[in-house]
C-alpha atoms as a PDB file:
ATOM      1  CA  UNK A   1     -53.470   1.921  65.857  1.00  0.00           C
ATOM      2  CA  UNK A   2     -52.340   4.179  63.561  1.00  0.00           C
ATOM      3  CA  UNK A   3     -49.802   7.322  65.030  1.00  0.00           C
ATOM      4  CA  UNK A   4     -49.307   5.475  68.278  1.00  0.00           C
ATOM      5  CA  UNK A   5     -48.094   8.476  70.367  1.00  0.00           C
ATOM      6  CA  UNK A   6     -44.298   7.973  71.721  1.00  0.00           C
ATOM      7  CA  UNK A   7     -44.170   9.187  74.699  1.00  0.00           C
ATOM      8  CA  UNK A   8     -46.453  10.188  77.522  1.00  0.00           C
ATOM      9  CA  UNK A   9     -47.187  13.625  76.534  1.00  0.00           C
ATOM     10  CA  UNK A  10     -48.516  12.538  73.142  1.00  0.00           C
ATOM     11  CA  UNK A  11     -50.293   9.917  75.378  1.00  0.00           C
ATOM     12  CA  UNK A  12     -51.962  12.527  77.624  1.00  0.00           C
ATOM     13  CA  UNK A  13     -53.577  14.668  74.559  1.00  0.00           C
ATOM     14  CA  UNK A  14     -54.468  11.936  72.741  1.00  0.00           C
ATOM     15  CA  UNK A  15     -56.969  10.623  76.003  1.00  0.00           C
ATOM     16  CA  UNK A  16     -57.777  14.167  76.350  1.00  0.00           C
ATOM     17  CA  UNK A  17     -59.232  15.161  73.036  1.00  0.00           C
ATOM     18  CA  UNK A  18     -60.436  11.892  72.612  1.00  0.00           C
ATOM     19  CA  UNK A  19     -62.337  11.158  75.553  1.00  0.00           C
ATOM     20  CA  UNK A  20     -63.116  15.029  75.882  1.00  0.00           C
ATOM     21  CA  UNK A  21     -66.787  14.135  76.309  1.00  0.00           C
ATOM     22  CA  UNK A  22     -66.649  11.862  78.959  1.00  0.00           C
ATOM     23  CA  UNK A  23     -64.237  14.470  80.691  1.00  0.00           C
ATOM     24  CA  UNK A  24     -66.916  17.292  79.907  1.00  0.00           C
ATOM     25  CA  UNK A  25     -69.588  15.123  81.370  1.00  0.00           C
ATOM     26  CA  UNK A  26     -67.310  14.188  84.040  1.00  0.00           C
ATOM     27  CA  UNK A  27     -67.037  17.270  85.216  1.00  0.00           C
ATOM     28  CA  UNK A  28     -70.556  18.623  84.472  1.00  0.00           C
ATOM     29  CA  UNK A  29     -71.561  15.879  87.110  1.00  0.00           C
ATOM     30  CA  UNK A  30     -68.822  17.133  89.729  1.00  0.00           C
ATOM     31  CA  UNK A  31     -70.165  20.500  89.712  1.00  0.00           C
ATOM     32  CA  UNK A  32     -73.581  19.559  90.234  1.00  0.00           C
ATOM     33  CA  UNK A  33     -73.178  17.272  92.853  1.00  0.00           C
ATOM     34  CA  UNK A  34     -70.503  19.886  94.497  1.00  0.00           C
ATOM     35  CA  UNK A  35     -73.154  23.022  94.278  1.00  0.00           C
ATOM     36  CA  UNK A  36     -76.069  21.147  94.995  1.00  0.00           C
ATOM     37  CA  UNK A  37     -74.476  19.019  98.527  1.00  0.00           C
ATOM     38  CA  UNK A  38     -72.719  22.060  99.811  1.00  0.00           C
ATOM     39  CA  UNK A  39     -75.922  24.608  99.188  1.00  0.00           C
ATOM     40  CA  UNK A  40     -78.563  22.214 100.749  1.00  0.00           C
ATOM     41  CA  UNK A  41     -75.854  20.849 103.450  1.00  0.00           C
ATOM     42  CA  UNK A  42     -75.168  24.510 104.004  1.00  0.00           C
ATOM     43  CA  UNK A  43     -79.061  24.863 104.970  1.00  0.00           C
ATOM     44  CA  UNK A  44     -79.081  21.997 107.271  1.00  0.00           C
ATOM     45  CA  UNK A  45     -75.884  23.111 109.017  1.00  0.00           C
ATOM     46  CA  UNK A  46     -77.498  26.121 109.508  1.00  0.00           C
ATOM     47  CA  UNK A  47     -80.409  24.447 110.829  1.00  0.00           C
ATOM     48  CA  UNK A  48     -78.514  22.172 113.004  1.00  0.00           C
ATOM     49  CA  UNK A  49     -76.054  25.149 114.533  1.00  0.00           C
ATOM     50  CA  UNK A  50     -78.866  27.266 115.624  1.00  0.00           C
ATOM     51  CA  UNK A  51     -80.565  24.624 117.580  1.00  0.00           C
ATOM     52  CA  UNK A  52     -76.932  23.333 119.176  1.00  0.00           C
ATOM     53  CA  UNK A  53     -77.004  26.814 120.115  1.00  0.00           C
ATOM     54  CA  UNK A  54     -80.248  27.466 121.612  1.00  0.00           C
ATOM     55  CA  UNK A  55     -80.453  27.885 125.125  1.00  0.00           C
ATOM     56  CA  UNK A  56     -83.138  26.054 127.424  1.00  0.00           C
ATOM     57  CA  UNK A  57     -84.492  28.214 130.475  1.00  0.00           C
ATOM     58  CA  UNK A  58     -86.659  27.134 133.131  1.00  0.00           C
ATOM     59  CA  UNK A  59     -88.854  29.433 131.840  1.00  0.00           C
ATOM     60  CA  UNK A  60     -89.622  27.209 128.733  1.00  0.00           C
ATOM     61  CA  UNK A  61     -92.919  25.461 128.428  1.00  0.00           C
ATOM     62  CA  UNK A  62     -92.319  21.152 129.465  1.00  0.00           C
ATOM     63  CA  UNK A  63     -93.034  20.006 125.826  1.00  0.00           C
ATOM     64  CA  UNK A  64     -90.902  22.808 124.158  1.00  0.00           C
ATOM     65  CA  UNK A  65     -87.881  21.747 126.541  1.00  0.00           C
ATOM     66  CA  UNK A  66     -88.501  17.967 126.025  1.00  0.00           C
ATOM     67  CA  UNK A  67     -88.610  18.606 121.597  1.00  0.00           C
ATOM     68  CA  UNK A  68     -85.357  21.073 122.590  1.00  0.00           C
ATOM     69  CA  UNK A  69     -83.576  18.451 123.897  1.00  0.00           C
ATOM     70  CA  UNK A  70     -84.651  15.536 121.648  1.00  0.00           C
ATOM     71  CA  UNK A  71     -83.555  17.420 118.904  1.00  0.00           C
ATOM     72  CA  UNK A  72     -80.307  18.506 120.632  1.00  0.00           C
ATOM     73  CA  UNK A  73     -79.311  14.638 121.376  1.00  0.00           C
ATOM     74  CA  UNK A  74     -80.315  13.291 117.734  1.00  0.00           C
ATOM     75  CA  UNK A  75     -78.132  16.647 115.824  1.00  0.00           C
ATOM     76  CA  UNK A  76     -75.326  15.736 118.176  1.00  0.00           C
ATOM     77  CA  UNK A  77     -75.589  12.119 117.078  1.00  0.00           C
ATOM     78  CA  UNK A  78     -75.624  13.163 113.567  1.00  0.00           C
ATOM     79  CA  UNK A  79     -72.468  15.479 113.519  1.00  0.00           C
ATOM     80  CA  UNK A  80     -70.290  13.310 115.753  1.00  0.00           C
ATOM     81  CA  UNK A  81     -71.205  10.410 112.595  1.00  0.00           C
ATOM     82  CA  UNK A  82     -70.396  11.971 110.280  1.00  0.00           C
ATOM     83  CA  UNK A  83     -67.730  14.267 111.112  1.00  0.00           C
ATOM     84  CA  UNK A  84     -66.051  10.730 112.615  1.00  0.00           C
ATOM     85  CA  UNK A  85     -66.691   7.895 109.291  1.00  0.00           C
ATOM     86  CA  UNK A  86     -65.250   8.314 105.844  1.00  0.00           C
ATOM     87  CA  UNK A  87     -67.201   9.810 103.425  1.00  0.00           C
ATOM     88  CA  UNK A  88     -66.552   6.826 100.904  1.00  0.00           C
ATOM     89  CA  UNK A  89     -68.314   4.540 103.503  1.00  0.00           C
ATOM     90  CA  UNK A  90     -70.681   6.999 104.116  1.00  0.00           C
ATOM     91  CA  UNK A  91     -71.444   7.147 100.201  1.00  0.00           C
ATOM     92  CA  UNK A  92     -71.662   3.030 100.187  1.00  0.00           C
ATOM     93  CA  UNK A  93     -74.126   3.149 103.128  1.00  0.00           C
ATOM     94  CA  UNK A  94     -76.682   5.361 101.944  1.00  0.00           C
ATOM     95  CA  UNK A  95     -76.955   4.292  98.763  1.00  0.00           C
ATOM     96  CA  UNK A  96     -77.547   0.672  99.212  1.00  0.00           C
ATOM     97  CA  UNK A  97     -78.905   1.488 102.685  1.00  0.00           C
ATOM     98  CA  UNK A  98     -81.485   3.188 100.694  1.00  0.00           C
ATOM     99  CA  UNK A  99     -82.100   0.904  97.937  1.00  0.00           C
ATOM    100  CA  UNK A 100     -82.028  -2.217 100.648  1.00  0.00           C
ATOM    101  CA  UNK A 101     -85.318  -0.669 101.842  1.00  0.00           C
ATOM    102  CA  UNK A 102     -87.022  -0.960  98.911  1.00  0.00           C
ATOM    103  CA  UNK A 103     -86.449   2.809  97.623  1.00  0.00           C
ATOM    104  CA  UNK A 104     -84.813   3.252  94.451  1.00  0.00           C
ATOM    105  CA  UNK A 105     -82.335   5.742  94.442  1.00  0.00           C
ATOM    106  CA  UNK A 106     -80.200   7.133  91.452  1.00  0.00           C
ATOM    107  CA  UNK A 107     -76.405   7.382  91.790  1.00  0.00           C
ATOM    108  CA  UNK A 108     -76.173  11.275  91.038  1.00  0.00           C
ATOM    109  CA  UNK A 109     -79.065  11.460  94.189  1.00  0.00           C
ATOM    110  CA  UNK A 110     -76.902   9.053  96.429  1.00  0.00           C
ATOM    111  CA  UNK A 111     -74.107  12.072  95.539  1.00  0.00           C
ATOM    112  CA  UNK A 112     -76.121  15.002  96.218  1.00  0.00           C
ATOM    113  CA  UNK A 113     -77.753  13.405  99.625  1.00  0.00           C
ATOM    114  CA  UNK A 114     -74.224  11.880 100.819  1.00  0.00           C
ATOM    115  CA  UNK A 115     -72.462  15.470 100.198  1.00  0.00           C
ATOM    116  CA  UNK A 116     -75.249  17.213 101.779  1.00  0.00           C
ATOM    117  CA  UNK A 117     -75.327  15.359 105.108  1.00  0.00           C
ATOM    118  CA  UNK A 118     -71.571  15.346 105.321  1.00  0.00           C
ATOM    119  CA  UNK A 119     -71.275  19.124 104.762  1.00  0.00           C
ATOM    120  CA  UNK A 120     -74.113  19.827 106.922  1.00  0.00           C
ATOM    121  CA  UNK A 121     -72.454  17.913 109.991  1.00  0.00           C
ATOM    122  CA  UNK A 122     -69.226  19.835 109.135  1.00  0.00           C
ATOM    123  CA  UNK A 123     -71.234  23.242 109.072  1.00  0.00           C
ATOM    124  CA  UNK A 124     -73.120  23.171 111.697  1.00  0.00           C
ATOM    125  CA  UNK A 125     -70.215  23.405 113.972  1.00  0.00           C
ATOM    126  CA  UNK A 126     -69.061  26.731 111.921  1.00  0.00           C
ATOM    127  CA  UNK A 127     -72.796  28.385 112.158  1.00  0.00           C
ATOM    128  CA  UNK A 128     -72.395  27.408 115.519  1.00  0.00           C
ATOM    129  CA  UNK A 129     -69.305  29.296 115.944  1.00  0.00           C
ATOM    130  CA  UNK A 130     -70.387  32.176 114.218  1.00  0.00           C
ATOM    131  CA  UNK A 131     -72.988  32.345 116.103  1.00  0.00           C
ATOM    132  CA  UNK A 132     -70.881  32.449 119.183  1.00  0.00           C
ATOM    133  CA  UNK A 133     -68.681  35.097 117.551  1.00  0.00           C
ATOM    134  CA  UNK A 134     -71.342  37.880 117.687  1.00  0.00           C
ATOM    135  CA  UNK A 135     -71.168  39.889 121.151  1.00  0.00           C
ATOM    136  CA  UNK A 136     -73.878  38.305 123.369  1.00  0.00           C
ATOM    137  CA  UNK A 137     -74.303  41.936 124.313  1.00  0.00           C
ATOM    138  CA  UNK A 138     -76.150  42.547 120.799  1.00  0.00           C
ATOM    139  CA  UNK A 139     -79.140  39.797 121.385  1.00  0.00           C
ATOM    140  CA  UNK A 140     -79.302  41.092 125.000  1.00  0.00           C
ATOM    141  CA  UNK A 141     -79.956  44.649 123.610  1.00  0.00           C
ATOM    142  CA  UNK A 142     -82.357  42.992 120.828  1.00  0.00           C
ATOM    143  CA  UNK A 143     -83.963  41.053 124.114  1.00  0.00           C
ATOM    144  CA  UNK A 144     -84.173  44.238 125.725  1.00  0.00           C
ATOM    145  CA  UNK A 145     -86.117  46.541 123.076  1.00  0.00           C
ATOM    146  CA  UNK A 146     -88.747  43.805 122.832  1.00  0.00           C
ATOM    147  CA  UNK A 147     -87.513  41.402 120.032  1.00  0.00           C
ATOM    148  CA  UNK A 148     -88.418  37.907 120.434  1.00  0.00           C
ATOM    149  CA  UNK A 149     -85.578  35.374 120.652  1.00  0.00           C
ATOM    150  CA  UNK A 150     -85.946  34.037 116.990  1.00  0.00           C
ATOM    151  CA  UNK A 151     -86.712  38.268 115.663  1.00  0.00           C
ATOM    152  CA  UNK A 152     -82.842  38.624 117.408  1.00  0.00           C
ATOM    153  CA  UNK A 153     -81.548  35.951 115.988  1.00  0.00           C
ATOM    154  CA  UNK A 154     -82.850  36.383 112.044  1.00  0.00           C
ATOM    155  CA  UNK A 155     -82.251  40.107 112.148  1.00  0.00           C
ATOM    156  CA  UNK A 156     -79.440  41.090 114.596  1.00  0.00           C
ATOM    157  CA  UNK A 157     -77.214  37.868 115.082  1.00  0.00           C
ATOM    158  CA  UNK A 158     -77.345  35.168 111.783  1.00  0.00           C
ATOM    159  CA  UNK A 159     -76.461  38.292 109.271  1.00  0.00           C
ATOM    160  CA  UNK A 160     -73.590  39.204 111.062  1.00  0.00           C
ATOM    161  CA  UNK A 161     -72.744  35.658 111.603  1.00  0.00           C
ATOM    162  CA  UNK A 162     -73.110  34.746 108.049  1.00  0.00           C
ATOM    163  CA  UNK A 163     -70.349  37.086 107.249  1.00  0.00           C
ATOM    164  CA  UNK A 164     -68.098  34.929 109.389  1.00  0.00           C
ATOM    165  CA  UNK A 165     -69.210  31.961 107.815  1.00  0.00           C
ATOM    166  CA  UNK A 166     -68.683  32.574 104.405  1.00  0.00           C
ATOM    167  CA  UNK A 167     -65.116  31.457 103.850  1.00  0.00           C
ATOM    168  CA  UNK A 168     -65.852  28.246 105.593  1.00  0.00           C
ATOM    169  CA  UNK A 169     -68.481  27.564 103.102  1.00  0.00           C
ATOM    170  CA  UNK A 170     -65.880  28.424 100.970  1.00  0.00           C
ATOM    171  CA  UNK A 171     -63.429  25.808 101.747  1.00  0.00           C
ATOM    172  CA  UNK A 172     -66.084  23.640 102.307  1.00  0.00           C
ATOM    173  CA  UNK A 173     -67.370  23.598  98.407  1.00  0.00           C
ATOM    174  CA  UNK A 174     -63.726  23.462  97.528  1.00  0.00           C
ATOM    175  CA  UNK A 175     -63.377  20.507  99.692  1.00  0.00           C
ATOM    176  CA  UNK A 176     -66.640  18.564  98.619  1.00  0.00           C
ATOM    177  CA  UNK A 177     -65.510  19.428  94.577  1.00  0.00           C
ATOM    178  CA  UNK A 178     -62.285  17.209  95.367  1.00  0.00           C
ATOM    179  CA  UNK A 179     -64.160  14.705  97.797  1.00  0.00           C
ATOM    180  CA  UNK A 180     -67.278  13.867  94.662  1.00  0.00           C
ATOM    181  CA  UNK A 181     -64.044  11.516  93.478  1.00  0.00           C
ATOM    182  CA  UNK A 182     -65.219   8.653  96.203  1.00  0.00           C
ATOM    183  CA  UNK A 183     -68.473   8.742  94.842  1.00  0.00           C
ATOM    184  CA  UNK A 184     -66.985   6.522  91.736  1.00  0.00           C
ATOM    185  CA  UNK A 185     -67.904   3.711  94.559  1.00  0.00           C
ATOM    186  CA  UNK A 186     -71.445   3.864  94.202  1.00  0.00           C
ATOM    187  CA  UNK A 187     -71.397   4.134  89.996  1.00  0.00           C
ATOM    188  CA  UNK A 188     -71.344   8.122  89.737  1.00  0.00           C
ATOM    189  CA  UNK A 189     -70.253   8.695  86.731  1.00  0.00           C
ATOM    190  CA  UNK A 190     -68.300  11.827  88.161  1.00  0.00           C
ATOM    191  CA  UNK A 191     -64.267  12.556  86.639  1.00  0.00           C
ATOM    192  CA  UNK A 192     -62.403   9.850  88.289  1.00  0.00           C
ATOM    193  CA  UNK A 193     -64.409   7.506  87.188  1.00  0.00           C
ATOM    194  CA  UNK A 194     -64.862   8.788  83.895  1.00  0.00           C
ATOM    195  CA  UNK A 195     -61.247   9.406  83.957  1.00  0.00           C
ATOM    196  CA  UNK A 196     -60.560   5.282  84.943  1.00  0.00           C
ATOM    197  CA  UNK A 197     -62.839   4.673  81.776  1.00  0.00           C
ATOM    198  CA  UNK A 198     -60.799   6.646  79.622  1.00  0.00           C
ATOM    199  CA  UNK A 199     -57.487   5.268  80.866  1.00  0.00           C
ATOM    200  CA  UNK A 200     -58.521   1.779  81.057  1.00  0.00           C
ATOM    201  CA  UNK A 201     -58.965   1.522  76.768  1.00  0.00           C
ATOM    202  CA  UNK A 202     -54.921   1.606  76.473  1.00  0.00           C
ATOM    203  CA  UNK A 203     -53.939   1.042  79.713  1.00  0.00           C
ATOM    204  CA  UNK A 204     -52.693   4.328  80.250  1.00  0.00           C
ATOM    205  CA  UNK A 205     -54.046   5.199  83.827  1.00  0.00           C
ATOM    206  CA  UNK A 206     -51.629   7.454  84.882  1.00  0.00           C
ATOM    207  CA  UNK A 207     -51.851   9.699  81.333  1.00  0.00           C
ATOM    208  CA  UNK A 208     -55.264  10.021  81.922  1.00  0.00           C
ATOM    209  CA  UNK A 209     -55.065  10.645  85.624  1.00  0.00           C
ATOM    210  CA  UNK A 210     -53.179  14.112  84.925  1.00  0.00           C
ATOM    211  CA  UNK A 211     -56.099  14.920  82.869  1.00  0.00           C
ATOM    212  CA  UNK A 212     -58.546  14.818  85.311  1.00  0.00           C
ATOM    213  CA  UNK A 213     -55.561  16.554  88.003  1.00  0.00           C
ATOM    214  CA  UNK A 214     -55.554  19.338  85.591  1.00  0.00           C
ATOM    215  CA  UNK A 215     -59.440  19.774  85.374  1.00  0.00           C
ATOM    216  CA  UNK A 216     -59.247  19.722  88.926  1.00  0.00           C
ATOM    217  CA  UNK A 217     -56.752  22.604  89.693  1.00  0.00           C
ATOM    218  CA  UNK A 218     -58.105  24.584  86.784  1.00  0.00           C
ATOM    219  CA  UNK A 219     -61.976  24.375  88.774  1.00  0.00           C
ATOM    220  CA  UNK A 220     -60.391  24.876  92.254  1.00  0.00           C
ATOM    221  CA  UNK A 221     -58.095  27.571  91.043  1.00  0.00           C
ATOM    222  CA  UNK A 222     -61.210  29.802  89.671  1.00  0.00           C
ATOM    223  CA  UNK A 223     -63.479  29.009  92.489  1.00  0.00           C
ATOM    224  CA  UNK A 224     -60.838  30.253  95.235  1.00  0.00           C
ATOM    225  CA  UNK A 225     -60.410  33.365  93.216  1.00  0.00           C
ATOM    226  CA  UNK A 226     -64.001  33.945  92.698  1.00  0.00           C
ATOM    227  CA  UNK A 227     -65.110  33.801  96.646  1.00  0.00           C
ATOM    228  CA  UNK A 228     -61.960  35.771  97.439  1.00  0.00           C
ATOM    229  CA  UNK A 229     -63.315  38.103  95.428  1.00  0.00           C
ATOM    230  CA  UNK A 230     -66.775  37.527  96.417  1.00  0.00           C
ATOM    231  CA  UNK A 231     -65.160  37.655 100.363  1.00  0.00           C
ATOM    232  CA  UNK A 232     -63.589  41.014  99.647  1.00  0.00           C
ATOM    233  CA  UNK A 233     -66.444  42.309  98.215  1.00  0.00           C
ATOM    234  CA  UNK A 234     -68.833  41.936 101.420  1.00  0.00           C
ATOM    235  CA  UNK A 235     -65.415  42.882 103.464  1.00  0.00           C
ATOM    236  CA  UNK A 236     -66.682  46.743 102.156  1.00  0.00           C
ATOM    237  CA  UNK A 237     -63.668  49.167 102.045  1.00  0.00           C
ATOM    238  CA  UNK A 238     -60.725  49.403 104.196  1.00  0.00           C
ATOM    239  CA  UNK A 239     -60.106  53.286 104.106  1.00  0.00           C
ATOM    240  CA  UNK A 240     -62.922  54.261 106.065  1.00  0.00           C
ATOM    241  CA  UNK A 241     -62.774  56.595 108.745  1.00  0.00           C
ATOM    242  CA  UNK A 242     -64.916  56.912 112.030  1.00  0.00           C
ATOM    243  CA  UNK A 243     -66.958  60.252 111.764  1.00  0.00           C
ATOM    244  CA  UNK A 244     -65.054  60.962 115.238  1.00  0.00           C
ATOM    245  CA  UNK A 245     -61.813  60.859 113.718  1.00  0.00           C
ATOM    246  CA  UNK A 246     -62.704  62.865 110.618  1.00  0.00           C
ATOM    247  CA  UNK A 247     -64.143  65.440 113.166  1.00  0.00           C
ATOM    248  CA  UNK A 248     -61.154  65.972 114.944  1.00  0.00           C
ATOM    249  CA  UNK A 249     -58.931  65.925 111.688  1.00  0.00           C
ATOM    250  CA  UNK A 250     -61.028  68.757 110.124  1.00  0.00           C
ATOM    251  CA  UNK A 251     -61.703  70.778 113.305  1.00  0.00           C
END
């Protein structure tokens, strides 16, 4: 090869600018699989921490109580699973779980379903916190006006909840745009892999490696600073006063 770099620097930018397409596609693939299993896993926890959090009264019809509770036992099942297995073996499981049945399933898919279950059992425990964090007074006082149970809980307690929950989805896509690199297991074609590719041709694995590190920080670097921003921004501002207080000072 002709201009065989010297050292690893010249090693590094050589796998970088010419691999830069797999790396692009690399991390085209990470993002999608990152958005797309922490949005829909963010519905399901959602789902899943407002029926952990749902109360059953004896005032409940028999079938309502009996679909209440069945549902209660098979989310519980679900989050202790997956909150207590690996996501790599999760990732293995589904997909050829899934394609053992006769159902043929798509590596990106595998990705997207794998990161959505996993941060939906992770989530459901913080909407279910949230939940918990808005005064119990507030639904009463909903209850008490005449709202239904589920007209308190969409309009008085999930939009202050969600507030709560918003760094913790945060982390969460933060976490699950580091975690895509197990998917590599089941063929997704996401930057480690495409990063073991690229290393593999000269046997340069560690060059190539502090590619993919760097694409990494650069990503997870951006992100954080965008939902701080984003976090600060639904904070509102932090020089109010209480009309009280601006009474008294201008009396």
């Amino acid at each position: 090869m002709e201009n065989t770099p010297t050292n690893m620097f010249e090693w590094i930018w050589l796998i970088a600018t010419q691999y830069s397409q797999l790396f692009i596609e690399g991390t085209i693939i990470t993002l999608i699989i990152s958005f797309a299993g922490t949005i829909t896993g963010f519905i399901v926890g959602f789902i899943v921490g407002i029926v952990e959090d749902s109360k059953i009264t004896p005032s409940d019809p028999l079938p309502q109580k009996i679909l209440t509770r069945c549902f209660k036992i098979i989310f519980k099942i679900y989050i202790e699973v997956f909150r207590d297995t690996p996501m790599i073996v999760q990732a293995m499981i589904v997909y050829f779980g899934i394609r053992q049945i006769g159902i043929q399933i798509d590596p990106i898919s595998a990705g997207i379903l794998v990161t959505m279950l996993n941060t939906g059992a992770y989530m459901a425990e913080t909407v279910r916190g949230g939940i918990k964090s808005i005064d119990i007074g507030q639904r009463e006082g909903a209850l008490a006006m005449g709202m239904s149970p589920i007209g308190a809980m969409i309009h008085i307690v999930l939009p202050q909840a969600f507030k709560n929950i918003i760094p913790e989805m945060a982390n969460m896509f933060l976490t699950n745009l580091k975690m895509t690199s197990v998917l590599n297991v089941i063929g997704v074609k996401e930057l480690f892999l495409q990063a073991k590719t690229a290393g593999g041709t000269y046997y340069k694995y560690f060059e190539s490696y502090l590619v993919i590190a760097a694409i990494y920080f650069v990503l997870c670097f951006l992100f954080n600073r965008i939902f701080l921003l984003i976090e600060k921004k639904m904070a509102g501002k932090k020089d109010y006063v209480l009309a009280v207080e601006y009474m008294e000072n201008n009396e």
